[in-house]
PDB file of N, CA and C in Angstrom:
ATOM      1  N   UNK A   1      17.734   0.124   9.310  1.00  0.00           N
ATOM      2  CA  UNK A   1      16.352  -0.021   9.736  1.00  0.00           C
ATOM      3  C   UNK A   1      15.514  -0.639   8.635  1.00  0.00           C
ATOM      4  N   UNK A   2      15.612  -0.123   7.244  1.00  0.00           N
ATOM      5  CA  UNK A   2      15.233  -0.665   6.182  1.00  0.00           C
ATOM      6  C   UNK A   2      14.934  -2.445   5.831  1.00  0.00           C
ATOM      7  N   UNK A   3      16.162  -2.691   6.343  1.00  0.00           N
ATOM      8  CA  UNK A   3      16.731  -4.441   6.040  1.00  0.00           C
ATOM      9  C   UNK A   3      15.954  -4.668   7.692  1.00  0.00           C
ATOM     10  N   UNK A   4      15.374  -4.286   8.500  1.00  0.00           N
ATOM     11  CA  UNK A   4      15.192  -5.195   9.943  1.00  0.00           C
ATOM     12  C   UNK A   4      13.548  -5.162   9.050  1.00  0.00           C
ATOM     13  N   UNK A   5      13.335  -4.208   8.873  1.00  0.00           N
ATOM     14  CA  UNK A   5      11.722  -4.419   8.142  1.00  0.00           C
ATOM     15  C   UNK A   5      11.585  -5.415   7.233  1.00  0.00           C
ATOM     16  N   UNK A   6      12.607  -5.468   6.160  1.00  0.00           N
ATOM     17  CA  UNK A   6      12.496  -6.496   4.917  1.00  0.00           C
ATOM     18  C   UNK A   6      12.148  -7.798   5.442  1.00  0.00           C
ATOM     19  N   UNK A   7      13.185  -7.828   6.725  1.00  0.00           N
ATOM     20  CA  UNK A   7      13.223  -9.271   7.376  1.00  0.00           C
ATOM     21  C   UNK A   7      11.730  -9.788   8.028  1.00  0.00           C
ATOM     22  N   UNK A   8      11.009  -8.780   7.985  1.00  0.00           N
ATOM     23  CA  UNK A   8       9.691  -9.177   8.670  1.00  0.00           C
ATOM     24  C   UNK A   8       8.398  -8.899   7.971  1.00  0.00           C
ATOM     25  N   UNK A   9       8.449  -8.539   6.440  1.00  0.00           N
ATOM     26  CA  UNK A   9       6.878  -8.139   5.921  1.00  0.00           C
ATOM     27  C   UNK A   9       7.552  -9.291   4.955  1.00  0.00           C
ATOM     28  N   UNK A  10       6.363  -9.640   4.021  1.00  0.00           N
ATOM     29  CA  UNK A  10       6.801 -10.099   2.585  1.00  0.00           C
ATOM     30  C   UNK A  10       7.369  -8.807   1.481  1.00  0.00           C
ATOM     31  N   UNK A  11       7.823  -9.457   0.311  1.00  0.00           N
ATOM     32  CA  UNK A  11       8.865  -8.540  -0.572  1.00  0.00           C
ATOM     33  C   UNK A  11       7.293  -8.039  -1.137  1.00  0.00           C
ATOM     34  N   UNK A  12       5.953  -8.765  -0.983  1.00  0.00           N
ATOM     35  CA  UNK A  12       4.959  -8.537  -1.705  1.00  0.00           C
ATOM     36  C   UNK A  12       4.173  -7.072  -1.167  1.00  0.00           C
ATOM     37  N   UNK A  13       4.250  -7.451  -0.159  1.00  0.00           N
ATOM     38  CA  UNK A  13       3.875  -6.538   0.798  1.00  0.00           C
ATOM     39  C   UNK A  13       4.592  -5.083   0.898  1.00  0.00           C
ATOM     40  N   UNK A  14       5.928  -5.055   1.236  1.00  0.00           N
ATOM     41  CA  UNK A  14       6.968  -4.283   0.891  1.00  0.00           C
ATOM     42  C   UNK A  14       6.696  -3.449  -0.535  1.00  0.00           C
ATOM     43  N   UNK A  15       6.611  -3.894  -1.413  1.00  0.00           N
ATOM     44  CA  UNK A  15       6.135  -3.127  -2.426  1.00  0.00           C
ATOM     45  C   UNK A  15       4.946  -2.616  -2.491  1.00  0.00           C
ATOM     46  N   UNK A  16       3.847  -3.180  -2.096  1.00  0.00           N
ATOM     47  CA  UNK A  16       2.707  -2.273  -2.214  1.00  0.00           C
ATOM     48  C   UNK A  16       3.120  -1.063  -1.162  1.00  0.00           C
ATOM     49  N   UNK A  17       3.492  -1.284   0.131  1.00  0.00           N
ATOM     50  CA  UNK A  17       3.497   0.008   0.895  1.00  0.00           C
ATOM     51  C   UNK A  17       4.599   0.982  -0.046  1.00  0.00           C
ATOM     52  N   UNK A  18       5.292   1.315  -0.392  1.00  0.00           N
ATOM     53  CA  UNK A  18       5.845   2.155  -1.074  1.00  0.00           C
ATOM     54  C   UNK A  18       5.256   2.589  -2.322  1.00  0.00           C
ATOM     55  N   UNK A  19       4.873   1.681  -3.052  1.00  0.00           N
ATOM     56  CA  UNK A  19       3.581   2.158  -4.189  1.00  0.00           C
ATOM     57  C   UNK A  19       2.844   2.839  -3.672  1.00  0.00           C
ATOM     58  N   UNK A  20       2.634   2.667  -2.876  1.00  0.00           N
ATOM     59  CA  UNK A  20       1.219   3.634  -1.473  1.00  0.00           C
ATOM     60  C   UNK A  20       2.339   5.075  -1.400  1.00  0.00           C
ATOM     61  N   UNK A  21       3.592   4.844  -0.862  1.00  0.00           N
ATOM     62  CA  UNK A  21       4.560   6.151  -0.497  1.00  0.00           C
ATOM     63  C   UNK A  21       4.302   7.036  -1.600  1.00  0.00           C
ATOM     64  N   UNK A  22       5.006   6.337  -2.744  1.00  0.00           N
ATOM     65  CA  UNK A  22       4.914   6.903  -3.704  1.00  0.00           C
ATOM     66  C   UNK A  22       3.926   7.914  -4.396  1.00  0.00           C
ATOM     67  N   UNK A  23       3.234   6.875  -4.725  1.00  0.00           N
ATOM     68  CA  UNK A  23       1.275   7.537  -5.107  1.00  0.00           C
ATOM     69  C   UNK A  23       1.473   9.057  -4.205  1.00  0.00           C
ATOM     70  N   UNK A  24       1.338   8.752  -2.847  1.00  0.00           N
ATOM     71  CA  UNK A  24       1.049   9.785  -1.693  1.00  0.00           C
ATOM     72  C   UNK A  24       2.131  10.858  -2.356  1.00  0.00           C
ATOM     73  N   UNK A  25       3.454  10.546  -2.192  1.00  0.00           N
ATOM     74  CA  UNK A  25       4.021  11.745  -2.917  1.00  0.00           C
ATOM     75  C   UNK A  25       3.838  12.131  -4.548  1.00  0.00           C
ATOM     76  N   UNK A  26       3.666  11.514  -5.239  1.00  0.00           N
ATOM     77  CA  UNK A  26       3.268  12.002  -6.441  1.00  0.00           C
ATOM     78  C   UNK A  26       2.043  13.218  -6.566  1.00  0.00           C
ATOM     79  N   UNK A  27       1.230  12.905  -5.464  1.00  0.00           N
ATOM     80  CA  UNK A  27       0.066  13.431  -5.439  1.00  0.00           C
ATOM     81  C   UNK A  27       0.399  15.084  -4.196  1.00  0.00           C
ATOM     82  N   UNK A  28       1.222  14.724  -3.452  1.00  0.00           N
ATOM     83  CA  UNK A  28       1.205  15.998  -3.008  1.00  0.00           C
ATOM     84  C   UNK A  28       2.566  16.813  -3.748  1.00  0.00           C
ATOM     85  N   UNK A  29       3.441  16.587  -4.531  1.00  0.00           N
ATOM     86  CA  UNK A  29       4.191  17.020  -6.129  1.00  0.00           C
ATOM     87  C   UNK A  29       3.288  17.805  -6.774  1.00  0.00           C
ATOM     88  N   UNK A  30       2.098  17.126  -7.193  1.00  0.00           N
ATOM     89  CA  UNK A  30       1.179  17.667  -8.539  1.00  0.00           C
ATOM     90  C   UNK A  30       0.647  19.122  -7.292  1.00  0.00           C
ATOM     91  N   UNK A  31      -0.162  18.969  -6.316  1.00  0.00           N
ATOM     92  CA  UNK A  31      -0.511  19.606  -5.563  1.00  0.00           C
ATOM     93  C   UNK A  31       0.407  20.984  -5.238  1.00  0.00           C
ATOM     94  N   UNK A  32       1.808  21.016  -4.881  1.00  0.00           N
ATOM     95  CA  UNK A  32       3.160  22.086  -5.088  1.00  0.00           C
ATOM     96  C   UNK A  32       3.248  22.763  -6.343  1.00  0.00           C
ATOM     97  N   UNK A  33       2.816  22.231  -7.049  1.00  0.00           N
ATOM     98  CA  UNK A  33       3.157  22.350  -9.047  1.00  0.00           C
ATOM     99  C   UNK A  33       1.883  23.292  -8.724  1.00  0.00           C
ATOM    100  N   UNK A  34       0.718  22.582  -8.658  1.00  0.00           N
ATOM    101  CA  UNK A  34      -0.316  23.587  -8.902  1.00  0.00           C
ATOM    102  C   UNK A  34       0.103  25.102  -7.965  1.00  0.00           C
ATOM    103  N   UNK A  35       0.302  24.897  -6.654  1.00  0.00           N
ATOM    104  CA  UNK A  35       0.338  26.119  -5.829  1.00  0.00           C
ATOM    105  C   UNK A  35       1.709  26.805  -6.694  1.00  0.00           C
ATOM    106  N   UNK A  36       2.346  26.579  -7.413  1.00  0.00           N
ATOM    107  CA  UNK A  36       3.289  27.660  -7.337  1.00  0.00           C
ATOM    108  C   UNK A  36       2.876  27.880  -8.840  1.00  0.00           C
ATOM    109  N   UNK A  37       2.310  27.757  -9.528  1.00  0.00           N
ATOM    110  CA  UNK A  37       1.922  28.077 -10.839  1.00  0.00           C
ATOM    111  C   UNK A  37       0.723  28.945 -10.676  1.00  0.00           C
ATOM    112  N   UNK A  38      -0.066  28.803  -9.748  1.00  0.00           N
ATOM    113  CA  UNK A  38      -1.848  29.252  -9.823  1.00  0.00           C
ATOM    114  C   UNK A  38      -1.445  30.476  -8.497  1.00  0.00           C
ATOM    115  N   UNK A  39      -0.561  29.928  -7.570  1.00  0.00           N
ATOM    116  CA  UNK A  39      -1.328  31.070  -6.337  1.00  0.00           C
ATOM    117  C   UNK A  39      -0.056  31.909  -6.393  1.00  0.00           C
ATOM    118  N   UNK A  40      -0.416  33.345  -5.913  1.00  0.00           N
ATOM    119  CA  UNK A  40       1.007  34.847  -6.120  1.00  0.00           C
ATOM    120  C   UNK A  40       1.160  34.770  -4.566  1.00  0.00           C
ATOM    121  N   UNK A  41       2.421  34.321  -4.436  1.00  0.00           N
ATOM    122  CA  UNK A  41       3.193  33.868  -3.393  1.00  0.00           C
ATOM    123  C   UNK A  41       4.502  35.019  -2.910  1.00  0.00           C
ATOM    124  N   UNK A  42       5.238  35.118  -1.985  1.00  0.00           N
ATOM    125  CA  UNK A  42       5.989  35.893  -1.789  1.00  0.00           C
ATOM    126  C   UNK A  42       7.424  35.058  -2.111  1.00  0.00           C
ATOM    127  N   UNK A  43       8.413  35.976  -2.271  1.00  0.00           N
ATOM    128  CA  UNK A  43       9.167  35.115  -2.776  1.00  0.00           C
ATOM    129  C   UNK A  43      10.460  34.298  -1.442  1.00  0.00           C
ATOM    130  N   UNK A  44      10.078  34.397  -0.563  1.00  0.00           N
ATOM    131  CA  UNK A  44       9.762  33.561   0.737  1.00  0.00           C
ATOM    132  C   UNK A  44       9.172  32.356   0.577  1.00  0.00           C
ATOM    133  N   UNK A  45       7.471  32.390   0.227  1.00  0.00           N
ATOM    134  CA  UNK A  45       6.735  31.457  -0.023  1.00  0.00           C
ATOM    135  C   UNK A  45       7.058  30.569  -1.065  1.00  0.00           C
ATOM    136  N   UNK A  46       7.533  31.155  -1.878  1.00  0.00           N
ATOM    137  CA  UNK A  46       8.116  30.349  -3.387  1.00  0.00           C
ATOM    138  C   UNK A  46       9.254  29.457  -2.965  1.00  0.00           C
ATOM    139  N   UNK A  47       9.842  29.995  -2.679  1.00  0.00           N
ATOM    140  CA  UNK A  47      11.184  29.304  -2.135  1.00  0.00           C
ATOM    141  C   UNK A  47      10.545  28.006  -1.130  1.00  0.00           C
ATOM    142  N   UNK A  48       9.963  28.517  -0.217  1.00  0.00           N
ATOM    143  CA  UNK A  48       9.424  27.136   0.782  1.00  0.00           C
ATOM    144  C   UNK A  48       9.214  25.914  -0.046  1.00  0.00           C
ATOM    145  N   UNK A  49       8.295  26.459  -0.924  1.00  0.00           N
ATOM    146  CA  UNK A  49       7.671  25.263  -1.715  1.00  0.00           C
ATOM    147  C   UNK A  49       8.321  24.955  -2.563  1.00  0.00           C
ATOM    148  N   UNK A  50       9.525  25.692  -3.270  1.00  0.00           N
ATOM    149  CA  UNK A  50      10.705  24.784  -4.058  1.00  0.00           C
ATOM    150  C   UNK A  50      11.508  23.872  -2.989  1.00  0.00           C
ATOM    151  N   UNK A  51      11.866  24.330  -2.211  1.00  0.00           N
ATOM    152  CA  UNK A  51      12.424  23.224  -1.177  1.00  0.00           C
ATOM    153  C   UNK A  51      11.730  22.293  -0.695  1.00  0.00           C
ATOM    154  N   UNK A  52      10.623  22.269  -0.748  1.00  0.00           N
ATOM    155  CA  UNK A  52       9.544  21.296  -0.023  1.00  0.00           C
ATOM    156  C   UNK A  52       9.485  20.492  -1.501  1.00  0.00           C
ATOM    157  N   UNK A  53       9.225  20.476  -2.798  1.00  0.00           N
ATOM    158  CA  UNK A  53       8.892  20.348  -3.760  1.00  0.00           C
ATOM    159  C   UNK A  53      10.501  19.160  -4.629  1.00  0.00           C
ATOM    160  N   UNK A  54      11.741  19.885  -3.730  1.00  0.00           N
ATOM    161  CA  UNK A  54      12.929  19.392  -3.988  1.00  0.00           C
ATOM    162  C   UNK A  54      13.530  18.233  -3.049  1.00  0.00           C
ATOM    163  N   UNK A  55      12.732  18.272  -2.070  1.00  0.00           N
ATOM    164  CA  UNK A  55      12.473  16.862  -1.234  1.00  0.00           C
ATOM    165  C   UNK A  55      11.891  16.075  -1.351  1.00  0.00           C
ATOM    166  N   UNK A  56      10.412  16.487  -2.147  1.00  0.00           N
ATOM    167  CA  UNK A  56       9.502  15.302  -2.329  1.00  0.00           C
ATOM    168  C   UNK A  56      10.385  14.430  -3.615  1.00  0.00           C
ATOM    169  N   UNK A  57      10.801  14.649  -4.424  1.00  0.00           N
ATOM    170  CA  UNK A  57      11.246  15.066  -5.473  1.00  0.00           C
ATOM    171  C   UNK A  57      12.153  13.652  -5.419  1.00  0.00           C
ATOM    172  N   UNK A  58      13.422  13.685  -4.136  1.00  0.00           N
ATOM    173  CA  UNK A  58      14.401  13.041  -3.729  1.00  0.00           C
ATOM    174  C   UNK A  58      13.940  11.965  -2.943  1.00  0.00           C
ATOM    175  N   UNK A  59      12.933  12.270  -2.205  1.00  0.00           N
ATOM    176  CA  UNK A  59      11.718  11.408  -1.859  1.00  0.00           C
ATOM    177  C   UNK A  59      11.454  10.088  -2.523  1.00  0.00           C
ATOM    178  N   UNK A  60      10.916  10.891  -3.706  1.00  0.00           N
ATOM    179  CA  UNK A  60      10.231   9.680  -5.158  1.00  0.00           C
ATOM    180  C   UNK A  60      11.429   9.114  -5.530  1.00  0.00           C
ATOM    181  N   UNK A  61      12.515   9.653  -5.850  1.00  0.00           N
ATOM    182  CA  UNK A  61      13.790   9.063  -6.444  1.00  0.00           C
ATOM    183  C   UNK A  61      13.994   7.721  -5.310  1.00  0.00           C
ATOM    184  N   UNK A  62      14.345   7.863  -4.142  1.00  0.00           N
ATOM    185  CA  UNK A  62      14.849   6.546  -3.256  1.00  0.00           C
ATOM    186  C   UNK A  62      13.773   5.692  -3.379  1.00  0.00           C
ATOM    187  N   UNK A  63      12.292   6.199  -3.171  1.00  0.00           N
ATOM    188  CA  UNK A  63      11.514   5.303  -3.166  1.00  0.00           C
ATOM    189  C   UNK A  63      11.161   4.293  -4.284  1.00  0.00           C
ATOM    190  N   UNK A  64      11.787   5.194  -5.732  1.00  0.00           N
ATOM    191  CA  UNK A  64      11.204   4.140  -7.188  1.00  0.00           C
ATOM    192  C   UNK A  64      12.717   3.316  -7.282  1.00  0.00           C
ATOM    193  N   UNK A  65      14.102   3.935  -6.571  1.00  0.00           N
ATOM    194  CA  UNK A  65      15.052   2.568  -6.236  1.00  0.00           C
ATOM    195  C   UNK A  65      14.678   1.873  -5.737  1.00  0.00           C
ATOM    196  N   UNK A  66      14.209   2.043  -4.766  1.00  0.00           N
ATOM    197  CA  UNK A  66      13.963   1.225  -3.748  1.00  0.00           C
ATOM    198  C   UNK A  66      13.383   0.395  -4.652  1.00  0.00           C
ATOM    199  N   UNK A  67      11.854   0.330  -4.546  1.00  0.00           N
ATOM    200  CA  UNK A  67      10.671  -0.321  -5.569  1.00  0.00           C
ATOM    201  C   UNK A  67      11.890  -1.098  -6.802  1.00  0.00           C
ATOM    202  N   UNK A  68      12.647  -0.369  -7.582  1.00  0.00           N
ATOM    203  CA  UNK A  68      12.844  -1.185  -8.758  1.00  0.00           C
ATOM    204  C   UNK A  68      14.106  -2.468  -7.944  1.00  0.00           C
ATOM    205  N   UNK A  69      14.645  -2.210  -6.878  1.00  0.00           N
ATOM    206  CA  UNK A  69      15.314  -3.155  -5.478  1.00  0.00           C
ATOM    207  C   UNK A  69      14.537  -4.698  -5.536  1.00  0.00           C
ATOM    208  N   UNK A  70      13.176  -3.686  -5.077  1.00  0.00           N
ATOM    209  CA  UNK A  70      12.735  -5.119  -4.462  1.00  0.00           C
ATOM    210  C   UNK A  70      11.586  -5.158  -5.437  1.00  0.00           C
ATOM    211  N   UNK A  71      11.149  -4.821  -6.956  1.00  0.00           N
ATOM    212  CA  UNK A  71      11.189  -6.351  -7.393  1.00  0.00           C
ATOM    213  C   UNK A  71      11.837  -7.005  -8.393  1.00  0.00           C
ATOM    214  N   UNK A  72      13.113  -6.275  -8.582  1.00  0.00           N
ATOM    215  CA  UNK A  72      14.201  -7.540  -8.699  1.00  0.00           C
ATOM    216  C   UNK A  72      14.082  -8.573  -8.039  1.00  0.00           C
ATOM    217  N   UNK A  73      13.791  -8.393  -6.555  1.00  0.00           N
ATOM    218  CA  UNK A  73      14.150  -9.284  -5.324  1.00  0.00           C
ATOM    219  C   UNK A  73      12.803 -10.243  -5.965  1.00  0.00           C
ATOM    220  N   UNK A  74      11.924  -9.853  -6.323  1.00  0.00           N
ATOM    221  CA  UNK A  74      10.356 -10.835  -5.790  1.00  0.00           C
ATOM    222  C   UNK A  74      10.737 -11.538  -7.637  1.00  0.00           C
ATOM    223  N   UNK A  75      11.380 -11.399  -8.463  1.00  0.00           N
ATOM    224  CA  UNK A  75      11.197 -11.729  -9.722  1.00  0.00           C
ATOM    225  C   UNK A  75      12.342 -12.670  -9.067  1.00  0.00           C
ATOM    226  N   UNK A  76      13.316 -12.638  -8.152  1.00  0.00           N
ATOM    227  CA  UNK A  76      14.690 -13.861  -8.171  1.00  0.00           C
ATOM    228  C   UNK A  76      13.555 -15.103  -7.326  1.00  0.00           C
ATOM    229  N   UNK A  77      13.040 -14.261  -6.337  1.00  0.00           N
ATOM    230  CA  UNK A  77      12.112 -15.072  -5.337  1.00  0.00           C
ATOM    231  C   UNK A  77      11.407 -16.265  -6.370  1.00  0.00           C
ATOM    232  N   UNK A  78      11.168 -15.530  -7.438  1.00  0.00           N
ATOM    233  CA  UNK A  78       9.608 -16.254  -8.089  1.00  0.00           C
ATOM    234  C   UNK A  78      10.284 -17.827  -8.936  1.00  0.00           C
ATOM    235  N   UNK A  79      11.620 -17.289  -9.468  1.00  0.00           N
ATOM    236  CA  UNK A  79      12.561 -18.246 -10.256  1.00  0.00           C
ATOM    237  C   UNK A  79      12.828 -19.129  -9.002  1.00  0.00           C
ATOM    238  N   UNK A  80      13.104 -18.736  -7.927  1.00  0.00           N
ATOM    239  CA  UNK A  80      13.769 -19.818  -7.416  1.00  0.00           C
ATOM    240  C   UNK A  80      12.659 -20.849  -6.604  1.00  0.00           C
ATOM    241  N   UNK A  81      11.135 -20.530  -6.780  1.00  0.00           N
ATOM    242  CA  UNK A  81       9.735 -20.845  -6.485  1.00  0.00           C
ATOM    243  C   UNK A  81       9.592 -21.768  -7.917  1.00  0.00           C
ATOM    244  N   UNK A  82       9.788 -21.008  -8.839  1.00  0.00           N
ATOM    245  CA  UNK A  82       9.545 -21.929 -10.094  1.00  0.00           C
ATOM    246  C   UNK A  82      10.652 -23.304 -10.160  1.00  0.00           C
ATOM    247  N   UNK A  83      12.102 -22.818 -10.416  1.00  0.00           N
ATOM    248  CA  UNK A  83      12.585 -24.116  -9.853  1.00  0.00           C
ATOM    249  C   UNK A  83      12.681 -25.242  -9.005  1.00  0.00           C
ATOM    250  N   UNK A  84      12.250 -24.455  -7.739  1.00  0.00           N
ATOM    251  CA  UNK A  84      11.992 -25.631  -7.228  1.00  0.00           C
ATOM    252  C   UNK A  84      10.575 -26.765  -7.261  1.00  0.00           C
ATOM    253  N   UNK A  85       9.430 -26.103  -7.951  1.00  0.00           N
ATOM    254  CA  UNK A  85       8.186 -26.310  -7.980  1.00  0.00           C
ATOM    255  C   UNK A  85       8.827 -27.485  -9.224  1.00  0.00           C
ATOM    256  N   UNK A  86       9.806 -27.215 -10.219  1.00  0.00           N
ATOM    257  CA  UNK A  86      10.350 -27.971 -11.365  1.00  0.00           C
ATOM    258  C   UNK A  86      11.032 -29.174 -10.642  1.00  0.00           C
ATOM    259  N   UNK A  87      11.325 -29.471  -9.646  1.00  0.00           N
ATOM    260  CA  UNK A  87      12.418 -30.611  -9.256  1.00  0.00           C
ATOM    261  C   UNK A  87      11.457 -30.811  -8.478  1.00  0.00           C
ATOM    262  N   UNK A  88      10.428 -30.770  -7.972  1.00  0.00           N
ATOM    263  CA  UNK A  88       9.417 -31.557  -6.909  1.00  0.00           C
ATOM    264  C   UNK A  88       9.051 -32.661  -8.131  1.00  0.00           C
ATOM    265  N   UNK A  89       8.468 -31.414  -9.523  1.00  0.00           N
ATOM    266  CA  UNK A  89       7.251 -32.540 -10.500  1.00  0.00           C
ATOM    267  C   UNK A  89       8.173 -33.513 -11.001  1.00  0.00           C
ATOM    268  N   UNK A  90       9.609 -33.152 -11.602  1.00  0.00           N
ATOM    269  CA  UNK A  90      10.474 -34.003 -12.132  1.00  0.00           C
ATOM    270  C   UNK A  90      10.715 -35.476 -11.297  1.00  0.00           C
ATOM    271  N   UNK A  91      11.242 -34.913  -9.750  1.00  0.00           N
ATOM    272  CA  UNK A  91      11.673 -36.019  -9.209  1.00  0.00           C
ATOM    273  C   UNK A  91      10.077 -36.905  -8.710  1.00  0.00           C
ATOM    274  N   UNK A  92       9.066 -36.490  -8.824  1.00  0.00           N
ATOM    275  CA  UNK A  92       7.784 -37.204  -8.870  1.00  0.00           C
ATOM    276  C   UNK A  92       8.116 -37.861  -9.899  1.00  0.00           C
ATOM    277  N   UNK A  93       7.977 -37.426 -10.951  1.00  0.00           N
ATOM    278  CA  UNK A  93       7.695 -38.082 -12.443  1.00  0.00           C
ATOM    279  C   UNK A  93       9.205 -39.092 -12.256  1.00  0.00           C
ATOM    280  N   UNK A  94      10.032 -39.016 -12.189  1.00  0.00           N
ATOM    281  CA  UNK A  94      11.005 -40.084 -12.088  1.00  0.00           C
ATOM    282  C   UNK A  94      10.429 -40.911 -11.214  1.00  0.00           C
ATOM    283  N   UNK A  95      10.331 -40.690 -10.142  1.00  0.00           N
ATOM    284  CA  UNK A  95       9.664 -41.841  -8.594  1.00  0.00           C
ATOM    285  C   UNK A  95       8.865 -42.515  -9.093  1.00  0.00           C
ATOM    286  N   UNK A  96       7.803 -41.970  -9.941  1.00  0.00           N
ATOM    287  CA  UNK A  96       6.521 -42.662 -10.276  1.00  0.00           C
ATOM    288  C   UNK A  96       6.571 -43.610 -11.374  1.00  0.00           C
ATOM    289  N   UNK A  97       7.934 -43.478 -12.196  1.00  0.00           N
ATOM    290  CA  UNK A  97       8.179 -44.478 -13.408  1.00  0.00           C
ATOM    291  C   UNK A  97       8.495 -45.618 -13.037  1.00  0.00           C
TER     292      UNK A  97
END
């Protein structure tokens, strides 16, 4: 499902929404951290939120692969944008001599 999406946003695009994922989970992480440090929970409740806390967790992990994925992908994109932007001016500059 991943790769039918790639095929249809930009790699530019693609990365900001997961920077967005990310952020979002980072921020409800810090939010778990606080509740199990600050609030007296049962140890039921504790547990929830280590498991909830051990997903987000695995969460962030695929998502900063992911992210470090694709922009490998947008840094090959950019070389092969720069090269060719290099053989347009070259073969100008030859044509034009």
């Amino acid at each position: 499902m991943a790769r039918k999406k790639r095929g249809q946003l930009s790699v530019a695009k693609e990365i900001d929404g997961i920077e967005e994922r990310l952020e979002s989970c980072r921020s409800s992480l810090e939010d778990l951290d606080f509740k199990l440090r600050k609030l007296e929970l049962t140890e039921e409740g504790r547990k929830s939120l280590e498991k909830e806390k051990d997903s987000l967790s695995n969460k962030m992990s695929r998502y900063e692969k992911e992210l470090k994925s694709l922009r490998h992908e947008n840094r090959k994109n950019a070389m092969v944008s720069f090269g060719l932007f290099f053989l347009i001016v070259l073969g100008y500059y030859c044509w034009t001599m």
